[in-house]
PDB file of N, CA and C in Angstrom:
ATOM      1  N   UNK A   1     -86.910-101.257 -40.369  1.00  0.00           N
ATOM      2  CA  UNK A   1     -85.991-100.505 -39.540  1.00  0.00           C
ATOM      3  C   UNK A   1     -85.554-101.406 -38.393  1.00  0.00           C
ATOM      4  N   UNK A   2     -84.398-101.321 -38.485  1.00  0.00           N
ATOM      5  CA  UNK A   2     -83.503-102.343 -37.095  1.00  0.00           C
ATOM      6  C   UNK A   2     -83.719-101.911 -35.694  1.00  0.00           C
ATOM      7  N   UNK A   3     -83.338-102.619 -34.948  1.00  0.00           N
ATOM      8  CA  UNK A   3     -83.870-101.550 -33.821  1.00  0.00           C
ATOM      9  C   UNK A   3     -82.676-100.725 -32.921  1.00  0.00           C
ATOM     10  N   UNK A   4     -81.574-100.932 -33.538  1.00  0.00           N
ATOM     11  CA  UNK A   4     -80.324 -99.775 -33.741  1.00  0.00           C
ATOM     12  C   UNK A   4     -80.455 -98.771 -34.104  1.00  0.00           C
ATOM     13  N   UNK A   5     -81.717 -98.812 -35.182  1.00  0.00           N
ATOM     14  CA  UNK A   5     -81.342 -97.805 -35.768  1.00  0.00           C
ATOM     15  C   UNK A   5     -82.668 -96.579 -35.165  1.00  0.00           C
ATOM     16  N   UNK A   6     -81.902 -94.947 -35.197  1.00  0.00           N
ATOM     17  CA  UNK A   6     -82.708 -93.662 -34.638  1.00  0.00           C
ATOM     18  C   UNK A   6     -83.010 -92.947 -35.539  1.00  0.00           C
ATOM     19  N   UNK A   7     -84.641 -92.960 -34.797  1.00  0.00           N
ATOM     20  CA  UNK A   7     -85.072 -91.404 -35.940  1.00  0.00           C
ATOM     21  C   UNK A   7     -84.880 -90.118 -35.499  1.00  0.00           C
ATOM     22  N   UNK A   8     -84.502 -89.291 -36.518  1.00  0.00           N
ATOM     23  CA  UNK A   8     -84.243 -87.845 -36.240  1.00  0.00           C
ATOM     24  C   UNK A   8     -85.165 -87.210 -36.207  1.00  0.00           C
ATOM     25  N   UNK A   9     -85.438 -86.677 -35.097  1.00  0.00           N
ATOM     26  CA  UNK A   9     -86.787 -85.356 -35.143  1.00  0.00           C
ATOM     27  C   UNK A   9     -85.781 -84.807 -34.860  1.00  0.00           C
ATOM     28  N   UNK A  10     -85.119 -84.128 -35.094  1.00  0.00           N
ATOM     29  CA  UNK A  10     -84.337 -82.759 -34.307  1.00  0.00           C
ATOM     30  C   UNK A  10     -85.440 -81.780 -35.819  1.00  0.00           C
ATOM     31  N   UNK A  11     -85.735 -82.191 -36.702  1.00  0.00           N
ATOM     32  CA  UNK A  11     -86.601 -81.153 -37.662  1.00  0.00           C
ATOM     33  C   UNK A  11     -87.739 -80.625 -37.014  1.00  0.00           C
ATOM     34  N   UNK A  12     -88.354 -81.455 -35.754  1.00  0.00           N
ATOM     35  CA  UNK A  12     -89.782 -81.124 -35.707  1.00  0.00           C
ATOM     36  C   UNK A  12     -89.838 -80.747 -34.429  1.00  0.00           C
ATOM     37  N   UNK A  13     -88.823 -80.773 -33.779  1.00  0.00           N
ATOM     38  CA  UNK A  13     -88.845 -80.689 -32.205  1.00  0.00           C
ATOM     39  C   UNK A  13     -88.800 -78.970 -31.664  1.00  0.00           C
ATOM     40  N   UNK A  14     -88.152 -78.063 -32.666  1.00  0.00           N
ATOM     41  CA  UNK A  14     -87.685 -76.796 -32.587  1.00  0.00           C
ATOM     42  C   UNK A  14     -89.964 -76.239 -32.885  1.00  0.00           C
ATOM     43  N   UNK A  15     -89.720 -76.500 -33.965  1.00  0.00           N
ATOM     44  CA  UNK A  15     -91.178 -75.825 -34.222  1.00  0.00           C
ATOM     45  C   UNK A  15     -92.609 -76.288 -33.557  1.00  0.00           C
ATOM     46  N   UNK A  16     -92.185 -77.389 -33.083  1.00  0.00           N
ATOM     47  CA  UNK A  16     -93.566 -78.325 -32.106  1.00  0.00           C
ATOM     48  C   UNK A  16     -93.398 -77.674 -30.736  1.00  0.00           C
ATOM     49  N   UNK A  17     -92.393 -77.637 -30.028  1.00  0.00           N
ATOM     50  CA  UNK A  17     -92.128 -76.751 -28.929  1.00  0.00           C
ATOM     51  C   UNK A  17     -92.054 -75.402 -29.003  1.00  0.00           C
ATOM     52  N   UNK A  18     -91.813 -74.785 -30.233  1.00  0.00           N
ATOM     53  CA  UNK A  18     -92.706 -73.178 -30.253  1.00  0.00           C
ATOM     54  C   UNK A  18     -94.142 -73.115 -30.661  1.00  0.00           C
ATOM     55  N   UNK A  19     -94.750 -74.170 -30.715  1.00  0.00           N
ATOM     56  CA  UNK A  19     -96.079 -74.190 -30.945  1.00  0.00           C
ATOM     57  C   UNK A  19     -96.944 -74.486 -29.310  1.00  0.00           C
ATOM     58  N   UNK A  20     -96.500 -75.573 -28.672  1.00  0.00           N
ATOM     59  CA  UNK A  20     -96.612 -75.703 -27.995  1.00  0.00           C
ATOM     60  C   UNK A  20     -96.733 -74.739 -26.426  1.00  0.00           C
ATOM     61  N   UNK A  21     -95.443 -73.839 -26.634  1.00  0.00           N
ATOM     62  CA  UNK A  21     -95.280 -72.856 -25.678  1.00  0.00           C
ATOM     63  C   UNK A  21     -96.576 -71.812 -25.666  1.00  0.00           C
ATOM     64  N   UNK A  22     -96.508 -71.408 -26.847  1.00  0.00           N
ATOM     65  CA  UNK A  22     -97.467 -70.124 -27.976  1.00  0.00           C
ATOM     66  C   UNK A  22     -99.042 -71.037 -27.188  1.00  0.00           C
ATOM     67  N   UNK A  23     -99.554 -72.026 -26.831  1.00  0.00           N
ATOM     68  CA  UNK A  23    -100.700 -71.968 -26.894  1.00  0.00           C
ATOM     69  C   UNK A  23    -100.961 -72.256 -25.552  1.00  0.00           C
ATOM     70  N   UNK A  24     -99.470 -72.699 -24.678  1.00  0.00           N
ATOM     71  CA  UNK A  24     -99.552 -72.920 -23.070  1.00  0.00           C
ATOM     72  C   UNK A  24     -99.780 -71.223 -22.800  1.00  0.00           C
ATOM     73  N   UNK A  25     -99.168 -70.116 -23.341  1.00  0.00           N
ATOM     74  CA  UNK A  25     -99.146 -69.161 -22.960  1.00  0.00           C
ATOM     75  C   UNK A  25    -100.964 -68.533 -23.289  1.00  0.00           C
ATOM     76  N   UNK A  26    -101.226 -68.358 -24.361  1.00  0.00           N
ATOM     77  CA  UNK A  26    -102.056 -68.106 -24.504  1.00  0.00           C
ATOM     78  C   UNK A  26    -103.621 -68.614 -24.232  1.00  0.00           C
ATOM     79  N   UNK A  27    -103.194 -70.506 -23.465  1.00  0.00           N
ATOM     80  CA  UNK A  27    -103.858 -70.418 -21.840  1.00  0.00           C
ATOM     81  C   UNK A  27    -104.152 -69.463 -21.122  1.00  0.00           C
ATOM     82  N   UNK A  28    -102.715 -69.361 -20.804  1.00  0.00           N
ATOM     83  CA  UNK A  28    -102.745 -68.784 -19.589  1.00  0.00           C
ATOM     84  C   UNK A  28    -103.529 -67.592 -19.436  1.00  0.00           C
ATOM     85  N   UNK A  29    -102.708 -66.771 -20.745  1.00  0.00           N
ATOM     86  CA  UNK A  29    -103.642 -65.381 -20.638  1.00  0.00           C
ATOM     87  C   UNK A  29    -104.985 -65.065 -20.682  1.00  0.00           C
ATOM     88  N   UNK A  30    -105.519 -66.349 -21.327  1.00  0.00           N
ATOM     89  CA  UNK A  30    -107.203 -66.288 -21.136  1.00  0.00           C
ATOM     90  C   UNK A  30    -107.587 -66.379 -19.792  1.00  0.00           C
ATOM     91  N   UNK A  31    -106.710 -68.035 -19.092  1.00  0.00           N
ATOM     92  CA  UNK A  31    -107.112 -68.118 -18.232  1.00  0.00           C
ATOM     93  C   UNK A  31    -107.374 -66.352 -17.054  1.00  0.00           C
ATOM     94  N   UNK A  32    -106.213 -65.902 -17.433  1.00  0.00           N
ATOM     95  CA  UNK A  32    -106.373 -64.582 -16.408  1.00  0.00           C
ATOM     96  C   UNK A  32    -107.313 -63.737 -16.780  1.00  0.00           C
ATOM     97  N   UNK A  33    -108.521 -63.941 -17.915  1.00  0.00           N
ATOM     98  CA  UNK A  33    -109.123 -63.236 -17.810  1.00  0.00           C
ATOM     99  C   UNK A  33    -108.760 -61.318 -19.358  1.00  0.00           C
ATOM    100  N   UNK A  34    -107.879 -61.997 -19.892  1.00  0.00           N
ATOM    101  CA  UNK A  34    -106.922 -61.086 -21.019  1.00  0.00           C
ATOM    102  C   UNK A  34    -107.898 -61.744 -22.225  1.00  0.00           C
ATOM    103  N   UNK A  35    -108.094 -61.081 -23.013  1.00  0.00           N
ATOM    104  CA  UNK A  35    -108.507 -60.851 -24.372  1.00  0.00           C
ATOM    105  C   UNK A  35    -106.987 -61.383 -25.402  1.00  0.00           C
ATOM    106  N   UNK A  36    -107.752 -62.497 -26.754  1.00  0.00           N
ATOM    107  CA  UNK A  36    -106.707 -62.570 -27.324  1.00  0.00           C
ATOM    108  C   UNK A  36    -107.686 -63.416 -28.705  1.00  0.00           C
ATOM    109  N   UNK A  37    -106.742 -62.512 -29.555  1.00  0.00           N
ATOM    110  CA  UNK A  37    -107.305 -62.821 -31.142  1.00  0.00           C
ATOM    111  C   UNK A  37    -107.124 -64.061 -32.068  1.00  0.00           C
ATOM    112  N   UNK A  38    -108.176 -64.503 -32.603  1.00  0.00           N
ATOM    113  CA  UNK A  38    -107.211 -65.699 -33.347  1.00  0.00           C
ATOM    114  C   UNK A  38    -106.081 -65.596 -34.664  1.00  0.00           C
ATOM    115  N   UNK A  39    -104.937 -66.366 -34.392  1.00  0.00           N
ATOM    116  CA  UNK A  39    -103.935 -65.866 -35.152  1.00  0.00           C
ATOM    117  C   UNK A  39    -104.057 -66.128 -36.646  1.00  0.00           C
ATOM    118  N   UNK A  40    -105.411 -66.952 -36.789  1.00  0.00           N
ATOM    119  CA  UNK A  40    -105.215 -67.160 -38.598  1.00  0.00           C
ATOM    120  C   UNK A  40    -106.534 -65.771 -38.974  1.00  0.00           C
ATOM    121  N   UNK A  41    -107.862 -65.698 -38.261  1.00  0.00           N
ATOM    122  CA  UNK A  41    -108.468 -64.802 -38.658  1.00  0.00           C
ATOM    123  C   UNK A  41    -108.913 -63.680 -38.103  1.00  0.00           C
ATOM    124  N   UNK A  42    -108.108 -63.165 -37.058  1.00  0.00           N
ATOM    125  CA  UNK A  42    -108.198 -62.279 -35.989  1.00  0.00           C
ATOM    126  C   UNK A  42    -109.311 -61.963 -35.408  1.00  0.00           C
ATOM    127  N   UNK A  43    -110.300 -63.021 -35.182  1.00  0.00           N
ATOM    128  CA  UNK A  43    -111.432 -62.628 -34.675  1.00  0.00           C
ATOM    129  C   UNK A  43    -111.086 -63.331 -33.401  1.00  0.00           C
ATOM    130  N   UNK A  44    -111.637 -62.423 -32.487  1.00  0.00           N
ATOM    131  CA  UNK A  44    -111.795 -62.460 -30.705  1.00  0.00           C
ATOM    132  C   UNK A  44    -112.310 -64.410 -30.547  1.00  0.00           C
ATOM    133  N   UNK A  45    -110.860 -64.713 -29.311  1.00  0.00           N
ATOM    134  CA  UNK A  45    -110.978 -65.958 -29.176  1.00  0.00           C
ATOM    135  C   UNK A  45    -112.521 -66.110 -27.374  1.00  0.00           C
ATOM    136  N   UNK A  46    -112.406 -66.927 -27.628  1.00  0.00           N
ATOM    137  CA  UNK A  46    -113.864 -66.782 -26.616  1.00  0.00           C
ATOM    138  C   UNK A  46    -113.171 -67.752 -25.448  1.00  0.00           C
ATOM    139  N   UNK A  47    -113.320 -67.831 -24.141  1.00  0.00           N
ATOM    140  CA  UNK A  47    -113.051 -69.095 -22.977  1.00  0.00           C
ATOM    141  C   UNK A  47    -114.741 -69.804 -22.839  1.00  0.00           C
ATOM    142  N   UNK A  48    -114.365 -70.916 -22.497  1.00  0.00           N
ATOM    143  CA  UNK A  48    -115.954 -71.435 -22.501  1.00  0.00           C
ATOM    144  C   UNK A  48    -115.332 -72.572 -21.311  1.00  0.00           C
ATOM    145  N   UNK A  49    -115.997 -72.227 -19.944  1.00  0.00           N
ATOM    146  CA  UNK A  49    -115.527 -72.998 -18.568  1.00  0.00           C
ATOM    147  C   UNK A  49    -116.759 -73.632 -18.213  1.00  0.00           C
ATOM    148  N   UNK A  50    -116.209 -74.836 -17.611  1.00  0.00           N
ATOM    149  CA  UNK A  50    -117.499 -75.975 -17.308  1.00  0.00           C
ATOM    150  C   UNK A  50    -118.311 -75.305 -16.199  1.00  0.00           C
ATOM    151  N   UNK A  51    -119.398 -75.663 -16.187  1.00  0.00           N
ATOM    152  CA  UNK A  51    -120.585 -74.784 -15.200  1.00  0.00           C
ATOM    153  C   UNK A  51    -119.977 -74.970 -13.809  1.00  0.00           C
ATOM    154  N   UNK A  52    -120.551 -74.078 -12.901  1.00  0.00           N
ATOM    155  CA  UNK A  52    -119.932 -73.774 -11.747  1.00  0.00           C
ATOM    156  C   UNK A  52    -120.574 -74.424 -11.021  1.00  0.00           C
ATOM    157  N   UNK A  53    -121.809 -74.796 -10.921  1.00  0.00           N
ATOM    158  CA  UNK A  53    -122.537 -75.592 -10.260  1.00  0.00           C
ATOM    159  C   UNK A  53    -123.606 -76.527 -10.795  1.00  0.00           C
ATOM    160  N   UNK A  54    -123.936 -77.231  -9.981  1.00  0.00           N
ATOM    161  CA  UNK A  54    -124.897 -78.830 -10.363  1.00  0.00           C
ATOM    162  C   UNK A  54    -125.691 -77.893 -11.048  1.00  0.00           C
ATOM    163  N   UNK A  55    -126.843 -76.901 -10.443  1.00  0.00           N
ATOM    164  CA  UNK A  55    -127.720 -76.596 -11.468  1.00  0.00           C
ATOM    165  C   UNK A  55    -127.846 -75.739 -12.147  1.00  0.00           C
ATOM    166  N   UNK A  56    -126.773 -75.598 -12.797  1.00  0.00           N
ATOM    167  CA  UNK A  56    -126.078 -75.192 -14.144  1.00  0.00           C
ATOM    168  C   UNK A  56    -126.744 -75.607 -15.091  1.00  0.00           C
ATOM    169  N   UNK A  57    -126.909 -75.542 -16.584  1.00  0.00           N
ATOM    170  CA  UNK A  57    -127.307 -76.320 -17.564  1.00  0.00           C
ATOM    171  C   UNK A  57    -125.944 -76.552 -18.499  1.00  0.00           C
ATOM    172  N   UNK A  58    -125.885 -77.872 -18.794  1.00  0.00           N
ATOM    173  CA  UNK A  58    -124.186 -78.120 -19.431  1.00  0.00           C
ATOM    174  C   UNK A  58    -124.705 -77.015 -20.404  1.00  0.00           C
ATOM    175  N   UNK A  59    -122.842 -76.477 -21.086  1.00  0.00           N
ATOM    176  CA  UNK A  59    -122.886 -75.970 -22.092  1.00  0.00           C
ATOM    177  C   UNK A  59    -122.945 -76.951 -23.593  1.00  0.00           C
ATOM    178  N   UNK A  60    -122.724 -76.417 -24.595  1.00  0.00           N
ATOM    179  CA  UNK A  60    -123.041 -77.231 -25.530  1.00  0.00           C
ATOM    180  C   UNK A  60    -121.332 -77.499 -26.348  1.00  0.00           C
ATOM    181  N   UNK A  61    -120.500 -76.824 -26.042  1.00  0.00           N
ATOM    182  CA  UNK A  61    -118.906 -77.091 -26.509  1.00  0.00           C
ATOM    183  C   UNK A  61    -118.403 -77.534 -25.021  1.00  0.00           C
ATOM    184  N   UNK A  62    -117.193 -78.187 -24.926  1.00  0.00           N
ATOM    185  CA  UNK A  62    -116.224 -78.724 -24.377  1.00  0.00           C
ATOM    186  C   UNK A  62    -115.522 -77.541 -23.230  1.00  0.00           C
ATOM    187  N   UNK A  63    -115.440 -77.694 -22.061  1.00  0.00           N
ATOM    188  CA  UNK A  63    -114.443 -76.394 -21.983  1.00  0.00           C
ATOM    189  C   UNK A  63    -113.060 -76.336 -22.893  1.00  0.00           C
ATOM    190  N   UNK A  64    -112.425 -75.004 -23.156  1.00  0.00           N
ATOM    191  CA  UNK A  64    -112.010 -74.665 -24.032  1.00  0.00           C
ATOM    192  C   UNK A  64    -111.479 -73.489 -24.267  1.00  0.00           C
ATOM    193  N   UNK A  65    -110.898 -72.718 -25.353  1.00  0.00           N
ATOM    194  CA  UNK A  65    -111.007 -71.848 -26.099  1.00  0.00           C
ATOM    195  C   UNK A  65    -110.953 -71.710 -27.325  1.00  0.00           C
ATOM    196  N   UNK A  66    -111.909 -70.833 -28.549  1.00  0.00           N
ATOM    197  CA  UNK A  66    -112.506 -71.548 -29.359  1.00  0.00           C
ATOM    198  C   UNK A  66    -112.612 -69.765 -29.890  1.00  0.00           C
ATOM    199  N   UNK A  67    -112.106 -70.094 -31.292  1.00  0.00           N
ATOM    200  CA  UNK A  67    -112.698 -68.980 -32.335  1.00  0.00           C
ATOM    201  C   UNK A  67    -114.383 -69.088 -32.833  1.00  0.00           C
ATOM    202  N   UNK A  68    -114.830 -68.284 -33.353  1.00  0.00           N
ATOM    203  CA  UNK A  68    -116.143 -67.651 -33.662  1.00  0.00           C
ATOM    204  C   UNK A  68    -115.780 -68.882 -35.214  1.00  0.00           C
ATOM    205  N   UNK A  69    -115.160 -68.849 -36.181  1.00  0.00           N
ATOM    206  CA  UNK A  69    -114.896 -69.309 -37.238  1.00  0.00           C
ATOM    207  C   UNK A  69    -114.322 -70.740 -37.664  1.00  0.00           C
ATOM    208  N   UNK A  70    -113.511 -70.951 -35.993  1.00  0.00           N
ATOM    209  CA  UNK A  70    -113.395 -72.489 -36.028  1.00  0.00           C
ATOM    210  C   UNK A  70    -111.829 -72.939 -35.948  1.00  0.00           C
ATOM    211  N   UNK A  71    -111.444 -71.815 -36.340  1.00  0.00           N
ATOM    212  CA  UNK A  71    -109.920 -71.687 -36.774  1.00  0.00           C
ATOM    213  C   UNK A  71    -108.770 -72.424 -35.310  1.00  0.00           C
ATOM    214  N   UNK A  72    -109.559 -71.318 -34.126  1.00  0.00           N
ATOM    215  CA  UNK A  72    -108.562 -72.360 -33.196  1.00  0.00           C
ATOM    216  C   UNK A  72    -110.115 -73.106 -32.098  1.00  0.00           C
ATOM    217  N   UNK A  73    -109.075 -73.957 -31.672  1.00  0.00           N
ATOM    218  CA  UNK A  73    -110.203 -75.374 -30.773  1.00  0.00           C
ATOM    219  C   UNK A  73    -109.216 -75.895 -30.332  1.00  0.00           C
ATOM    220  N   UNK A  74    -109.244 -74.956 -29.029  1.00  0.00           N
ATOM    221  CA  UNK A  74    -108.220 -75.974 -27.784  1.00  0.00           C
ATOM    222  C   UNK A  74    -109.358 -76.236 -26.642  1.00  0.00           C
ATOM    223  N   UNK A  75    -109.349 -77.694 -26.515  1.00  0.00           N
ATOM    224  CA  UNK A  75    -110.083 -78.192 -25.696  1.00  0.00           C
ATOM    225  C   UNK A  75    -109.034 -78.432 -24.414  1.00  0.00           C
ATOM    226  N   UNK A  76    -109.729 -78.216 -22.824  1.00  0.00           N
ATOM    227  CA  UNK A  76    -109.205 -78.041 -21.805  1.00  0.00           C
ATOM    228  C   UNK A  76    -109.470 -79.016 -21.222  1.00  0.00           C
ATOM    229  N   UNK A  77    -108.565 -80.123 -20.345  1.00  0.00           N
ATOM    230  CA  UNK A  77    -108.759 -80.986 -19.603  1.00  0.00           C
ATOM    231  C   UNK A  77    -108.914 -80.242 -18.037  1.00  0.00           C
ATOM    232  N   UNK A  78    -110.285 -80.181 -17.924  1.00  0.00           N
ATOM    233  CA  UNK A  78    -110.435 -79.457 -16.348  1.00  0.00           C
ATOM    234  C   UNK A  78    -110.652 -80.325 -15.404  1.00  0.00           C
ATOM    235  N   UNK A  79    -110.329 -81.620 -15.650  1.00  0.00           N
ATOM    236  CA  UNK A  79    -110.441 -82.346 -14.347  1.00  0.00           C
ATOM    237  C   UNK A  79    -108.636 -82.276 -14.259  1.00  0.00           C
ATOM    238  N   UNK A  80    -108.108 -82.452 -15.038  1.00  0.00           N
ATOM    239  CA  UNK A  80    -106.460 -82.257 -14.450  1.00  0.00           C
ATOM    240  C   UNK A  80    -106.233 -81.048 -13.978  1.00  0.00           C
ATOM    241  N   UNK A  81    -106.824 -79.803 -14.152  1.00  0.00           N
ATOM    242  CA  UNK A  81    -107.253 -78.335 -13.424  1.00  0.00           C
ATOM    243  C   UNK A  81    -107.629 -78.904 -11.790  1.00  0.00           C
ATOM    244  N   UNK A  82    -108.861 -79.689 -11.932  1.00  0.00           N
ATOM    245  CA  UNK A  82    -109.360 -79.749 -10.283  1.00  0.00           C
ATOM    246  C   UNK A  82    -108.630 -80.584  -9.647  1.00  0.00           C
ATOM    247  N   UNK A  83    -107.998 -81.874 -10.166  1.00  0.00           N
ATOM    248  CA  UNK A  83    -107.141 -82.426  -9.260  1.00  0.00           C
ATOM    249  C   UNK A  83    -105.642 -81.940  -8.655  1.00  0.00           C
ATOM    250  N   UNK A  84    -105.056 -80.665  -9.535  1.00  0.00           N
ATOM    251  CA  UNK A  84    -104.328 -79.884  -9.520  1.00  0.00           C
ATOM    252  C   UNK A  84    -104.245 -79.287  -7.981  1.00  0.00           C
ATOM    253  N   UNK A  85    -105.720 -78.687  -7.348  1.00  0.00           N
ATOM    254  CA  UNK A  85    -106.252 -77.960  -5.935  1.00  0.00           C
ATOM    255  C   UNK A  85    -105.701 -78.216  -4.817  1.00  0.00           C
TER     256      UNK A  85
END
Protein backbone atom coordinates (compact mmCIF):
# COMPACT_ATOMS: atom_id res chain seq x y z
CA UNK A 1 0.00 0.00 0.00
CA UNK A 2 1.37 3.51 -1.17
CA UNK A 3 1.24 5.95 1.18
CA UNK A 4 -1.47 7.96 -0.91
CA UNK A 5 -3.34 5.62 -0.60
CA UNK A 6 -6.67 5.59 2.44
CA UNK A 7 -8.30 3.07 4.27
CA UNK A 8 -11.95 3.13 4.64
CA UNK A 9 -13.38 2.47 8.02
CA UNK A 10 -16.43 4.44 7.46
CA UNK A 11 -17.79 0.32 7.87
CA UNK A 12 -16.58 0.11 11.40
CA UNK A 13 -16.73 3.50 12.75
CA UNK A 14 -20.80 3.67 12.93
CA UNK A 15 -20.94 0.29 15.03
CA UNK A 16 -17.55 0.78 17.20
CA UNK A 17 -18.97 4.13 18.37
CA UNK A 18 -22.37 2.56 19.26
CA UNK A 19 -20.53 0.11 21.13
CA UNK A 20 -18.50 2.30 22.67
CA UNK A 21 -21.22 4.83 23.86
CA UNK A 22 -23.50 1.57 25.17
CA UNK A 23 -20.65 0.70 27.64
CA UNK A 24 -19.50 4.54 28.55
CA UNK A 25 -23.15 4.69 29.54
CA UNK A 26 -23.52 1.71 31.27
CA UNK A 27 -20.40 2.98 33.36
CA UNK A 28 -21.93 5.38 34.28
CA UNK A 29 -25.03 3.86 35.51
CA UNK A 30 -23.20 1.46 37.67
CA UNK A 31 -21.06 3.98 38.60
CA UNK A 32 -24.33 5.73 40.20
CA UNK A 33 -25.01 2.96 41.98
CA UNK A 34 -28.18 1.48 39.23
CA UNK A 35 -28.44 -2.18 38.67
CA UNK A 36 -27.80 -3.50 35.10
CA UNK A 37 -27.98 -6.96 33.37
CA UNK A 38 -25.63 -8.59 31.14
CA UNK A 39 -26.71 -8.19 27.58
CA UNK A 40 -25.64 -11.69 26.23
CA UNK A 41 -26.92 -13.70 29.47
CA UNK A 42 -28.97 -11.47 31.56
CA UNK A 43 -27.48 -12.22 34.65
CA UNK A 44 -26.93 -9.18 37.17
CA UNK A 45 -23.63 -7.30 36.24
CA UNK A 46 -21.61 -6.81 39.59
CA UNK A 47 -19.12 -3.26 40.21
CA UNK A 48 -15.98 -4.42 41.93
CA UNK A 49 -14.03 -0.88 43.26
CA UNK A 50 -10.45 -0.84 44.48
CA UNK A 51 -10.34 -0.92 48.40
CA UNK A 52 -10.95 2.24 50.14
CA UNK A 53 -8.24 2.05 52.36
CA UNK A 54 -4.51 0.77 53.05
CA UNK A 55 -5.95 -1.85 55.34
CA UNK A 56 -8.17 -3.17 53.06
CA UNK A 57 -7.27 -6.62 51.75
CA UNK A 58 -6.78 -6.29 47.74
CA UNK A 59 -9.60 -7.83 45.98
CA UNK A 60 -8.89 -10.68 43.79
CA UNK A 61 -10.39 -9.14 40.13
CA UNK A 62 -9.31 -5.78 38.71
CA UNK A 63 -11.67 -2.91 39.43
CA UNK A 64 -14.33 -3.28 37.00
CA UNK A 65 -17.60 -4.53 36.02
CA UNK A 66 -17.94 -8.07 35.47
CA UNK A 67 -20.76 -10.74 34.82
CA UNK A 68 -21.20 -13.85 37.17
CA UNK A 69 -20.55 -16.00 33.70
CA UNK A 70 -17.81 -14.01 32.17
CA UNK A 71 -19.71 -12.67 29.36
CA UNK A 72 -18.92 -8.93 30.06
CA UNK A 73 -15.23 -7.75 31.67
CA UNK A 74 -14.79 -4.14 31.60
CA UNK A 75 -11.83 -3.39 33.45
CA UNK A 76 -11.63 0.30 34.97
CA UNK A 77 -8.65 2.49 34.87
CA UNK A 78 -9.10 4.14 38.45
CA UNK A 79 -6.06 5.90 38.61
CA UNK A 80 -7.34 8.09 35.53
CA UNK A 81 -10.64 8.30 37.99
CA UNK A 82 -8.21 9.74 40.87
CA UNK A 83 -6.18 11.96 38.86
CA UNK A 84 -9.45 13.24 37.39
CA UNK A 85 -10.15 15.00 41.48
Amino acid sequence: MSDTQKLDFSAVNGPTLASFNQQKNLIKRMLKGNSATCADCNKPLTLQLPPNNKNAKPNAKAPGIYCAKGCTDIELDMEAVALMK
